[in-house]
Protein backbone atom coordinates (compact mmCIF):
# COMPACT_ATOMS: atom_id res chain seq x y z
CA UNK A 1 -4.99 67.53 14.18
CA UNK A 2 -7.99 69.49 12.28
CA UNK A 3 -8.83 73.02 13.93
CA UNK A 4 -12.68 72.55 15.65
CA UNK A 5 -13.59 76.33 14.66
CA UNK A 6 -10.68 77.94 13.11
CA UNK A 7 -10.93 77.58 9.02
CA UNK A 8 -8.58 79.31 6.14
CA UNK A 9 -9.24 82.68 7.28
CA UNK A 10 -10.22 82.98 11.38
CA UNK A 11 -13.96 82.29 11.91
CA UNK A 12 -17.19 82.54 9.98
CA UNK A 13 -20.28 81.11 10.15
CA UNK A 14 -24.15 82.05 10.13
CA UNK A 15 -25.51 84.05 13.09
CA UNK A 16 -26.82 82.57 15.82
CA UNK A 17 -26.14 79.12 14.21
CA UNK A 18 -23.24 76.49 15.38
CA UNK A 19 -20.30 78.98 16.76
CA UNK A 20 -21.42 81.92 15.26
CA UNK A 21 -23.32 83.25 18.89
CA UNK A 22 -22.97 85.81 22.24
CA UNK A 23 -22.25 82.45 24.13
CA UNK A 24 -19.17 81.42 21.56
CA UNK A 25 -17.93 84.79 21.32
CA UNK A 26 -17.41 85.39 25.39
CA UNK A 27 -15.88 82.09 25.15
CA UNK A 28 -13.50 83.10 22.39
CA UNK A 29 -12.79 86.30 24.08
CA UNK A 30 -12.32 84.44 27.21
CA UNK A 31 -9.77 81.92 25.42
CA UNK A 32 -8.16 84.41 23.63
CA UNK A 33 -7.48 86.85 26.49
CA UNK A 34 -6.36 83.58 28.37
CA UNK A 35 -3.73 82.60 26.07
CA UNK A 36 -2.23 85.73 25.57
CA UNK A 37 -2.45 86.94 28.79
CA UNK A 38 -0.42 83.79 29.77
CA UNK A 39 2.40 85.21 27.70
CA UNK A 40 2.74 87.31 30.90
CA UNK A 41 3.78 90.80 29.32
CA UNK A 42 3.77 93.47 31.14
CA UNK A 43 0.87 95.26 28.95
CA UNK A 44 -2.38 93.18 28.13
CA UNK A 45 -3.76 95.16 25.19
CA UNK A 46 -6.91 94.29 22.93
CA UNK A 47 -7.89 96.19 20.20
CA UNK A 48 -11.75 95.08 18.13
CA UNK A 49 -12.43 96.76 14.98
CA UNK A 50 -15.89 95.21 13.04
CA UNK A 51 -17.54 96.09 9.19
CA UNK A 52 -20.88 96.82 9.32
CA UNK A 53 -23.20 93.74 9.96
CA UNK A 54 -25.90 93.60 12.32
CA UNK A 55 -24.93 91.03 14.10
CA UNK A 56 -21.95 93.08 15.23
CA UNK A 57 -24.56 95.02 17.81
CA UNK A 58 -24.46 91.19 19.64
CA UNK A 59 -21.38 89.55 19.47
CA UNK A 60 -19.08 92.34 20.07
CA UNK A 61 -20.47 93.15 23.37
CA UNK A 62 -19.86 88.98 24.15
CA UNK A 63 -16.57 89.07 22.73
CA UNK A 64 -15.31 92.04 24.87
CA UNK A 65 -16.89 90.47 27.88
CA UNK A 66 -14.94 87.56 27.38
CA UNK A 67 -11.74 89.47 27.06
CA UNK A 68 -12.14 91.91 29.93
CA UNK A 69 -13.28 88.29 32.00
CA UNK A 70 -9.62 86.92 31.18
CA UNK A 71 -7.90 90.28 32.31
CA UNK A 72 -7.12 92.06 29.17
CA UNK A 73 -7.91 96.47 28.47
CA UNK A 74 -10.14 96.82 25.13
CA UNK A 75 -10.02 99.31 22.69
CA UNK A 76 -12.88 99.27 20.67
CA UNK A 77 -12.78 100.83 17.20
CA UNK A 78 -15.96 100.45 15.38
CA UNK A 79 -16.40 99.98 11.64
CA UNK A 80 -12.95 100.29 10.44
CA UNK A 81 -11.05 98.01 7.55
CA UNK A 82 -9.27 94.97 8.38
CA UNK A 83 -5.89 96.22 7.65
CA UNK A 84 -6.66 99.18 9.29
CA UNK A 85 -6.98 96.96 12.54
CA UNK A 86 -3.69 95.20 11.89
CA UNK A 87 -2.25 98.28 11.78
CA UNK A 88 -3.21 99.99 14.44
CA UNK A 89 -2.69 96.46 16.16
CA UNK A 90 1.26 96.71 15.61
CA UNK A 91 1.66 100.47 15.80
CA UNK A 92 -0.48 100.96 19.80
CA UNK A 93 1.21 97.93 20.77
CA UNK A 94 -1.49 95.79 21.58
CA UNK A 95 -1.21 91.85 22.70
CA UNK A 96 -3.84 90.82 20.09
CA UNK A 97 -6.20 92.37 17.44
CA UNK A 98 -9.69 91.18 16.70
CA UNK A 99 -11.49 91.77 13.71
CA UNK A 100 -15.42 90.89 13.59
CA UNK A 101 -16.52 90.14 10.24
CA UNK A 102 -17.28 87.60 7.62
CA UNK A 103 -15.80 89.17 4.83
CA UNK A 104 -17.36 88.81 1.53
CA UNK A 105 -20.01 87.05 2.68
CA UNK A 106 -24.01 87.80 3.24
CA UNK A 107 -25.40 89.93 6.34
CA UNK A 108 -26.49 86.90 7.94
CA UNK A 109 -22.77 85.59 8.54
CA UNK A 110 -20.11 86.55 10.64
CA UNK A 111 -17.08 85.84 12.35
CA UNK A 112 -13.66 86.76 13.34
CA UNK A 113 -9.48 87.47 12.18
CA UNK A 114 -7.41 87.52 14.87
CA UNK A 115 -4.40 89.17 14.52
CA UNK A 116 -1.02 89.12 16.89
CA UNK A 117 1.08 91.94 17.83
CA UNK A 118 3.27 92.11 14.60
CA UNK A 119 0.10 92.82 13.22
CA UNK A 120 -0.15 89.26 11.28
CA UNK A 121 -2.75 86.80 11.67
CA UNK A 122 -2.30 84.05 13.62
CA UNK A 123 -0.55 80.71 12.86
CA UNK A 124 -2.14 77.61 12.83
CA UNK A 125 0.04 76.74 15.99
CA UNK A 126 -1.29 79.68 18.14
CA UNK A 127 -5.03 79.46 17.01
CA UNK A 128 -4.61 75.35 17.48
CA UNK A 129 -3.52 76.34 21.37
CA UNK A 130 -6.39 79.24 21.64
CA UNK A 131 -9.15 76.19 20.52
CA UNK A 132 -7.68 73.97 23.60
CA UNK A 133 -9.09 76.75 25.97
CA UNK A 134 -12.31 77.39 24.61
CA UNK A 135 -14.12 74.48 25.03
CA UNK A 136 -12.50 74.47 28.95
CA UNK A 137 -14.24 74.97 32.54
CA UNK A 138 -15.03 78.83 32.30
CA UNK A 139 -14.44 79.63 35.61
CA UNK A 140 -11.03 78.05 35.35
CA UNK A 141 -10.08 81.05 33.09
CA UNK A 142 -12.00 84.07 34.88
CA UNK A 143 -9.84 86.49 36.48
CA UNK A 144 -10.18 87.98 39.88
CA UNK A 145 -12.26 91.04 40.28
CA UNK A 146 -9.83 93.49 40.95
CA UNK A 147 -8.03 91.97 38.12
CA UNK A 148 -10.46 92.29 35.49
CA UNK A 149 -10.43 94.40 31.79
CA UNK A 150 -11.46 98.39 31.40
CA UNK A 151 -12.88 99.11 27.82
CA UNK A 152 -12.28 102.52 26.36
CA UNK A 153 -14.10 103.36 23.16
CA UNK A 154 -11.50 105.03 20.59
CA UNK A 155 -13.45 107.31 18.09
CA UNK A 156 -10.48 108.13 15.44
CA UNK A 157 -9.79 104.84 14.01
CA UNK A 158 -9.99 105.64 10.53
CA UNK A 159 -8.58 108.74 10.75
CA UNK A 160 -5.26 107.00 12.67
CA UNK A 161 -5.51 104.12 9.57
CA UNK A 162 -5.73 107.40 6.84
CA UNK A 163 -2.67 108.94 8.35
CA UNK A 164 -0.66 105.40 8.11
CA UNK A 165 -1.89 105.21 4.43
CA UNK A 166 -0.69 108.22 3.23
CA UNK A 167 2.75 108.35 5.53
CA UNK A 168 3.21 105.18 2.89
CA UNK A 169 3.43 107.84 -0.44
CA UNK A 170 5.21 111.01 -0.93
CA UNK A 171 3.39 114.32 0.24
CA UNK A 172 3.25 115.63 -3.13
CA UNK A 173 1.07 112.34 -4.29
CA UNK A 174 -2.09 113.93 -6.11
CA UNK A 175 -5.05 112.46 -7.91
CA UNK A 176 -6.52 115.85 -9.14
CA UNK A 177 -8.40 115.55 -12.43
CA UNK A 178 -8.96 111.89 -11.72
CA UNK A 179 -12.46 110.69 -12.17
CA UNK A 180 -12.92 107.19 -9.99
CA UNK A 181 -15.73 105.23 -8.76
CA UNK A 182 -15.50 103.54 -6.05
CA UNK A 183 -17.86 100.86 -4.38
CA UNK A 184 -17.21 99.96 -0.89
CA UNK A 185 -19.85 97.44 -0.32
CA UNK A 186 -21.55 99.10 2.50
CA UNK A 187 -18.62 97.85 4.55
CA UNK A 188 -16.15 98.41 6.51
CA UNK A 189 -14.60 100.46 4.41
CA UNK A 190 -16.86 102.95 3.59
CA UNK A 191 -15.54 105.89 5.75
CA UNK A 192 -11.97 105.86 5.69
CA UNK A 193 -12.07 105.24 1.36
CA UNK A 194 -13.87 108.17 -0.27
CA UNK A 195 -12.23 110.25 2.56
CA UNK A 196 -8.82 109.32 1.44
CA UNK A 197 -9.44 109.60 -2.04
CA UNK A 198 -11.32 113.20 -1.81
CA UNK A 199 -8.19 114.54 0.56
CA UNK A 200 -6.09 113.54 -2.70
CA UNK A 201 -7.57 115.58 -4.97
CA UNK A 202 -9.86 112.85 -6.58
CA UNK A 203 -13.43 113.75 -8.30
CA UNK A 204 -15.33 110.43 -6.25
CA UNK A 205 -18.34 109.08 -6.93
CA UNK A 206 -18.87 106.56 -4.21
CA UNK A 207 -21.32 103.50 -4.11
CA UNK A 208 -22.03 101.24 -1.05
CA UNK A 209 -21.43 104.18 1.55
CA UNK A 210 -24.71 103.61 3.09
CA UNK A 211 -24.57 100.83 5.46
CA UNK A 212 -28.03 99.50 7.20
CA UNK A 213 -26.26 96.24 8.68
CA UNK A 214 -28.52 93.99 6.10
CA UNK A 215 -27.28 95.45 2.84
CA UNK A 216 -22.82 94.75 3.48
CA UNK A 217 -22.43 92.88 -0.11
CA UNK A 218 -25.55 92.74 -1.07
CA UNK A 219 -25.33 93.27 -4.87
CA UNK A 220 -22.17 95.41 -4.79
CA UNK A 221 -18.50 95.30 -3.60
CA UNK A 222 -16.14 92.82 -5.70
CA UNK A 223 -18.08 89.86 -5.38
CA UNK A 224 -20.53 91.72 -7.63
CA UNK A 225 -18.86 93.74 -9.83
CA UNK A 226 -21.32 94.72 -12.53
CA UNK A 227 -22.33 97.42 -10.56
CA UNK A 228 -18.75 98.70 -10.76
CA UNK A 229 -18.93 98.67 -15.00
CA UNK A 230 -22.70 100.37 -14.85
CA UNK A 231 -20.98 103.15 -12.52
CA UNK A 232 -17.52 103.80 -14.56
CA UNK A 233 -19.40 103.89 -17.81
CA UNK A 234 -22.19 106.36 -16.53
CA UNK A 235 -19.54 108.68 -14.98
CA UNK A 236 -17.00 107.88 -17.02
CA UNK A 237 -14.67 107.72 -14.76
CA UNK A 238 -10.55 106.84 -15.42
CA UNK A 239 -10.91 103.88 -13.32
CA UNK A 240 -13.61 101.96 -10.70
CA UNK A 241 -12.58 100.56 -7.26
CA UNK A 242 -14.32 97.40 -5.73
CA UNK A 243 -13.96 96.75 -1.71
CA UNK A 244 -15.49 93.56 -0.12
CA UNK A 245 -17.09 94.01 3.00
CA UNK A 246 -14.13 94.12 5.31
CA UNK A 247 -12.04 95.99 2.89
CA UNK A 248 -9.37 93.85 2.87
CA UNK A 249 -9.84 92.93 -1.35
CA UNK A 250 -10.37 95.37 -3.86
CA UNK A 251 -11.56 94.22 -7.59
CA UNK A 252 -10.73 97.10 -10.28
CA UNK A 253 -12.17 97.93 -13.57
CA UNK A 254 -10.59 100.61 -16.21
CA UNK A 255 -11.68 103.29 -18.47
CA UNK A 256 -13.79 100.55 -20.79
CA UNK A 257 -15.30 98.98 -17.96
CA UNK A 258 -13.25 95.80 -18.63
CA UNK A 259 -12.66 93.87 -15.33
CA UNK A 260 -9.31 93.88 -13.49
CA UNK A 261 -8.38 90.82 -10.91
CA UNK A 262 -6.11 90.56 -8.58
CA UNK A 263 -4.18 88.34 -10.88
CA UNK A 264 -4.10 91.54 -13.20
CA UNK A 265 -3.48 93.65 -10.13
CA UNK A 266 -0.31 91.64 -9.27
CA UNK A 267 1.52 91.47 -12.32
CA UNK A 268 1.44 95.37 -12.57
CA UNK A 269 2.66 95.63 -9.23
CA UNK A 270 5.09 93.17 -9.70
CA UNK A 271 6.34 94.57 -13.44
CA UNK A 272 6.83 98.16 -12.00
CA UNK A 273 7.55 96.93 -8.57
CA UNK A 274 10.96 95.10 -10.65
CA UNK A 275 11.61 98.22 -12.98
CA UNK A 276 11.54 99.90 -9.69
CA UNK A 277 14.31 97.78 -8.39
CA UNK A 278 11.86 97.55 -5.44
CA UNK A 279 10.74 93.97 -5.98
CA UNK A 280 12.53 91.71 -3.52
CA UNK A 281 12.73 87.74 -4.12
CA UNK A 282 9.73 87.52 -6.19
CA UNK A 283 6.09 86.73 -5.96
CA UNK A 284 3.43 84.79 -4.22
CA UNK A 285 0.23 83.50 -5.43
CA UNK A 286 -1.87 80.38 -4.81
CA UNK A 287 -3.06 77.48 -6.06
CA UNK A 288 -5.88 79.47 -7.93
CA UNK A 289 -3.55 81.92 -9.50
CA UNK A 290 -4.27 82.12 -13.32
CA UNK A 291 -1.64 80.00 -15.52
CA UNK A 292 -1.34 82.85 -17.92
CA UNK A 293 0.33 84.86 -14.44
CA UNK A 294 2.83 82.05 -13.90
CA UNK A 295 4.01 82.30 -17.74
CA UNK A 296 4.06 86.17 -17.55
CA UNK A 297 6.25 85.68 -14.33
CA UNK A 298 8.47 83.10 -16.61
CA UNK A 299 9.04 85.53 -19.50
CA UNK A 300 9.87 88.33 -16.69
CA UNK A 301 12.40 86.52 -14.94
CA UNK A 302 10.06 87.28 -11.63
CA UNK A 303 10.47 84.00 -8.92
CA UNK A 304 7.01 82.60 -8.74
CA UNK A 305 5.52 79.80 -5.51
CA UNK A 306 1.77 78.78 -5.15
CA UNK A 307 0.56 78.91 -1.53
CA UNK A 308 -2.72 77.59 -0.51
CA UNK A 309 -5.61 79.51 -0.93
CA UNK A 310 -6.10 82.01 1.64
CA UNK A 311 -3.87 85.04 1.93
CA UNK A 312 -3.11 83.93 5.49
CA UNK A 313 -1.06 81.45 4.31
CA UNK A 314 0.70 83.75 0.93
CA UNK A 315 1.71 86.07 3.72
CA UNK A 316 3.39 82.87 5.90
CA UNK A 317 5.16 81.60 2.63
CA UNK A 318 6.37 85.11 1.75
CA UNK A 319 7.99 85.97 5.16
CA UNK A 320 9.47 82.29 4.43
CA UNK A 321 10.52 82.94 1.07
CA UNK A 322 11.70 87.11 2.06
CA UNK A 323 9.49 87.82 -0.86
CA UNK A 324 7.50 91.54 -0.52
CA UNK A 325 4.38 91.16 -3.23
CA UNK A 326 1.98 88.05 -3.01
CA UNK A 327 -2.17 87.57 -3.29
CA UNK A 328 -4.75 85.86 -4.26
CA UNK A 329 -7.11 86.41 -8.20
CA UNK A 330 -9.98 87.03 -5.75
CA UNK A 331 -8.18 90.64 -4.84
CA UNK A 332 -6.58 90.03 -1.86
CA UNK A 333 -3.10 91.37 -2.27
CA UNK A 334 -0.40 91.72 -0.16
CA UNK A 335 2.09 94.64 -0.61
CA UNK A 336 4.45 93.56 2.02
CA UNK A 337 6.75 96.31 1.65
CA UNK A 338 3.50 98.83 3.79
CA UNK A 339 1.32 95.82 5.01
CA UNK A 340 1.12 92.72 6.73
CA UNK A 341 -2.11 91.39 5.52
CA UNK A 342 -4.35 92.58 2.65
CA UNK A 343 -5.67 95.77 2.20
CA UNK A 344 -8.20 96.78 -0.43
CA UNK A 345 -7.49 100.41 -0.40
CA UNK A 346 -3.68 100.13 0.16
CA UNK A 347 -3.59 98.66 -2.97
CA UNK A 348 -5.72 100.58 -5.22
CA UNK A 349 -3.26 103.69 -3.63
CA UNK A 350 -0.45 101.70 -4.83
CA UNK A 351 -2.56 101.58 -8.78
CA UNK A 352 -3.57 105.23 -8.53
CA UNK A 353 0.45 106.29 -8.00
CA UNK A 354 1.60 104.22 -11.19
CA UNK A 355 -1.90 105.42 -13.05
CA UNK A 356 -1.08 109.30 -12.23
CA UNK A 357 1.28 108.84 -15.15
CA UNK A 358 0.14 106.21 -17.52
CA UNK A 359 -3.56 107.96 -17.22
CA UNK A 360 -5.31 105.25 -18.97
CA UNK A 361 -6.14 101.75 -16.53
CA UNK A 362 -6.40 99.72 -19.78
CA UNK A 363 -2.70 100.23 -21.15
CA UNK A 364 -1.52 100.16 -17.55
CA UNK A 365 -2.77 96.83 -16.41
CA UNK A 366 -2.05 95.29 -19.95
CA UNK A 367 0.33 92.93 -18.83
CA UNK A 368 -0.16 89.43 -19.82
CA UNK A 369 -3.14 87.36 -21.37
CA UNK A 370 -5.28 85.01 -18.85
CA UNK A 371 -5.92 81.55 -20.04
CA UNK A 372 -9.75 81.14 -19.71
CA UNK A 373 -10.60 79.91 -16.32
CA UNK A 374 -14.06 78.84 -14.63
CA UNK A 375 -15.20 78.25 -11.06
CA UNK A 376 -17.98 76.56 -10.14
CA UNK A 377 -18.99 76.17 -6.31
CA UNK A 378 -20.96 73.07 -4.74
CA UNK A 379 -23.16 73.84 -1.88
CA UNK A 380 -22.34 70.55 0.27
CA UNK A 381 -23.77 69.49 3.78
CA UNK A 382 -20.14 68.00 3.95
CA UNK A 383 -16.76 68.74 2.34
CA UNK A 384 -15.58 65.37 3.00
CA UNK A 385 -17.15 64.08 0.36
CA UNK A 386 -14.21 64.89 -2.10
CA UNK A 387 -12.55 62.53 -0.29
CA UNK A 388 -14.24 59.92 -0.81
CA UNK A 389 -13.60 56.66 -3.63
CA UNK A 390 -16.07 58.15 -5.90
CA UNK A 391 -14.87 61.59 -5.87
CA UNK A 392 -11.21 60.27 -5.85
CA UNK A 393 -11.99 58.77 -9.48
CA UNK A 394 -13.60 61.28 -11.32
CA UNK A 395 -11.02 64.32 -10.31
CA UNK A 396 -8.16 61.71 -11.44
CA UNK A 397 -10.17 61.41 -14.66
CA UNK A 398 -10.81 64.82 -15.32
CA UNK A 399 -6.96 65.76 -14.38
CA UNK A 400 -6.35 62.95 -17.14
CA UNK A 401 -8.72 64.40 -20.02
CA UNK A 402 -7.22 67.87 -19.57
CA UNK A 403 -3.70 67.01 -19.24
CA UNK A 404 -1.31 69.69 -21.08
CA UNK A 405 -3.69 71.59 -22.50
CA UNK A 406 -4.61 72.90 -18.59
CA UNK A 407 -5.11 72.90 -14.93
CA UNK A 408 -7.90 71.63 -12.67
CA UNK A 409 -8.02 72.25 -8.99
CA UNK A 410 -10.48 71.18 -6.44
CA UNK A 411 -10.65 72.05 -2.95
CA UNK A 412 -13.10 72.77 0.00
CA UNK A 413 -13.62 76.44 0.53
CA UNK A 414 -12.11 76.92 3.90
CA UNK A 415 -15.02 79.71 5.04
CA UNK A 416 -18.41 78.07 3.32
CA UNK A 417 -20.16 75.02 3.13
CA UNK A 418 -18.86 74.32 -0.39
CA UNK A 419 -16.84 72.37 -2.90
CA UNK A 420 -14.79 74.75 -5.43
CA UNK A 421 -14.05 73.28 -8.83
CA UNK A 422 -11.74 75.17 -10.61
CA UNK A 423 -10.91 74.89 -14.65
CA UNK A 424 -8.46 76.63 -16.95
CA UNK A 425 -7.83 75.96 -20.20
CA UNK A 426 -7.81 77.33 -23.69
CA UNK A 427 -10.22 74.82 -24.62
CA UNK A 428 -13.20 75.33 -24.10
CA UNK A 429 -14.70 72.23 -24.58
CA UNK A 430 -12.55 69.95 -22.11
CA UNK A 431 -12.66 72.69 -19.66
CA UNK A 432 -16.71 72.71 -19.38
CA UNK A 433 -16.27 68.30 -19.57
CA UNK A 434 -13.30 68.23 -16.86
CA UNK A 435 -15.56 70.43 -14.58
CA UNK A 436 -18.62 68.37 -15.06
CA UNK A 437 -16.96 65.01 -14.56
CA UNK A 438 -16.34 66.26 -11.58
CA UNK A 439 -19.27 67.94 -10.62
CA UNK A 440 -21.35 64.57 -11.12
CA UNK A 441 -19.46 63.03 -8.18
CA UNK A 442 -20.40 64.98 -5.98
CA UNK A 443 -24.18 65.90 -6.55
């Protein structure tokens, strides 16, 4: 059966529109704290971290209502990175942790990640069984007064999340004499990152650290990473970090202001990870992985699955697969051997340690060459429509014009209203014609 308000990645959607509202939230607080208060442990634990949106002001204050109304204590963070909260989830031992954000998206969206109390977001199974409450009589799920929540605001967060990031590398880990820029989007992460990098050593000159709750993406952050190059080359710096608003994917560009994916990101990782003899089972990516990664993984000898998109779902086929590296091109990378979901800043730590030696970001992430690959997204009032006779033909046409010589994918995006054709070939020519064929279907 479809999920009614859970997509790829929790739930996201513009303010104040459809589910996005105080009225939602309490309810999803109120289902949330109902289902796992039914678990009936002894403790009944919340913690809510947010980025930096204005809309946080309104529907956190809903949201813990609704939890306190089913029972549950609150811990509320404030602004803190969304691995940060699944951390801090697992290590305070809390029932369930609730991140509000919408990610890489504008201001004017937001939404939630829920997280469980291994610190891993929920399964389809659990957030199917939350969505049977929500939409059930309220006062059916209201506890008794002297039953209710207490909410305790906790003001050292990051500070808990910096300690857990550095317990992760040796004491004597140093970035002195490195010159890095880092953007973090005006998000979530914009505390705990230039803090961790200064206490390193690091020379930082930070971007996006100035949060108004209208500005979180807004030209910067890895969904707009031209910023990034204009910064590294003005400072020149050894290497630029990227954060999206929630801090959970980090974008990277090196000493020449040449772009670094995650894609790129991963197959470092993974190529020292094996030298390291710290690499276990292989590697996750998903279905938008570059082809040029899967042949570098080939010639490696590194075992290589697609997912589906949304590192939600890498992280479920990795614990299947007892693999400890997987993510996505879009930067969210897992590095299972310190995290359970994706973390921005955990990573780039993990490309500072290996670039403390190699000094130079272009030689280090020199790994394997990308086959040429273009996205185009379709605003759509529905996503159906790809399913439909029409669409059915032209995608089997397309698939047919570029066999062998590429790869074409389309999917709904699981957290916007749109249709994402992807293309990769070395061709140039049958990559723009595959994408249009395609495109004309469903315009």
């Amino acid at each position: 059966m479809k999920k009614k308000y859970f997509g790829t990645d929790g739930i996201r959607g513009t303010v104040n529109l459809g589910n996005i509202n105080g009225e939602k939230f309490f309810k999803f607080g109120l289902a949330a704290g109902t289902y796992f208060k039914n678990l009936k442990k002894k403790k009944q634990v919340a913690i809510i971290a947010k980025d930096t949106r204005l809309s946080g002001y309104t529907l956190e204050p809903a949201l813990v209502s609704g939890l306190a109304s089913a029972g549950m204590h609150i811990f509320t963070l404030g602004p803190l990175p969304t691995n940060g909260l699944a951390m801090l989830t697992k290590k305070m031992r809390a029932n369930l942790g609730i991140m509000i954000t919408a990610s890489h998206n504008p201001f004017h969206d937001n939404g939630l990640k829920l997280f469980g109390p291994d610190g891993m977001k929920l399964s389809d199974k659990i957030e199917k069984k939350i969505e049977s409450l929500i939409d059930k009589k309220t006062i059916n799920q209201l506890s008794k007064p002297d039953f209710l929540g207490r909410v305790k605001r906790l003001e050292d967060g990051n500070d808990r999340y910096i300690e857990i990031l550095k317990s992760n590398f040796p004491s004597n880990f140093s970035l002195k004499g490195m010159r890095i820029v880092l953007d973090c989007a005006n998000g979530a992460g914009y505390k705990s990152a230039p803090k961790i990098l200064s206490d390193l050593g690091a020379k930082v000159f930070s971007i996006g650290i100035k949060p108004n709750g209208l500005n979180i993406n807004l030209k910067c952050g890895s969904t707009y990473p031209e910023l990034l190059k204009k910064y590294v080359k003005k400072f020149k710096a050894n290497i630029g970090i990227s954060l999206d608003g929630d801090a959970d994917r980090v974008i990277m560009c090196d000493e020449k202001s040449q772009l670094i994916d995650g894609d790129q990101i991963i197959a470092m990782i993974a190529k020292r990870w094996k030298g390291k003899k710290i690499l276990k089972g292989g590697v996750i990516g998903t279905l938008m992985s570059n082809y040029g990664l899967e042949k570098f993984f080939l010639r490696e000898k590194i075992n290589f699955k697609r997912s589906k998109v949304g590192d939600r779902y890498v992280k479920e086929l990795m614990k299947k697969k007892n693999y400890n590296l997987g993510g996505e091109q879009s930067g969210h990378i897992i590095l299972g051997k310190f995290a359970t979901t994706g973390d921005g800043l955990l990573v780039a730590l993990e490309c500072l340690f290996a670039l403390r030696k190699k000094k130079v970001a272009s030689e280090l992430f020199k790994v394997y060459q990308s086959v040429p690959q273009k996205l185009v997204n379709i605003k759509v009032k529905n996503k159906e429509i790809i399913n439909t006779p029409k669409c059915k033909k032209a995608i089997k046409l397309a698939n047919h014009v570029i066999k062998d010589q590429g790869r074409l994918l389309v999917r709904p995006s699981g957290t916007e209203p749109k249709i994402r054709i992807m293309c990769e070939s070395f061709n140039s020519i049958l990559l723009n014609r595959c994408i249009e064929i395609v495109r004309r279907s469903i315009n």
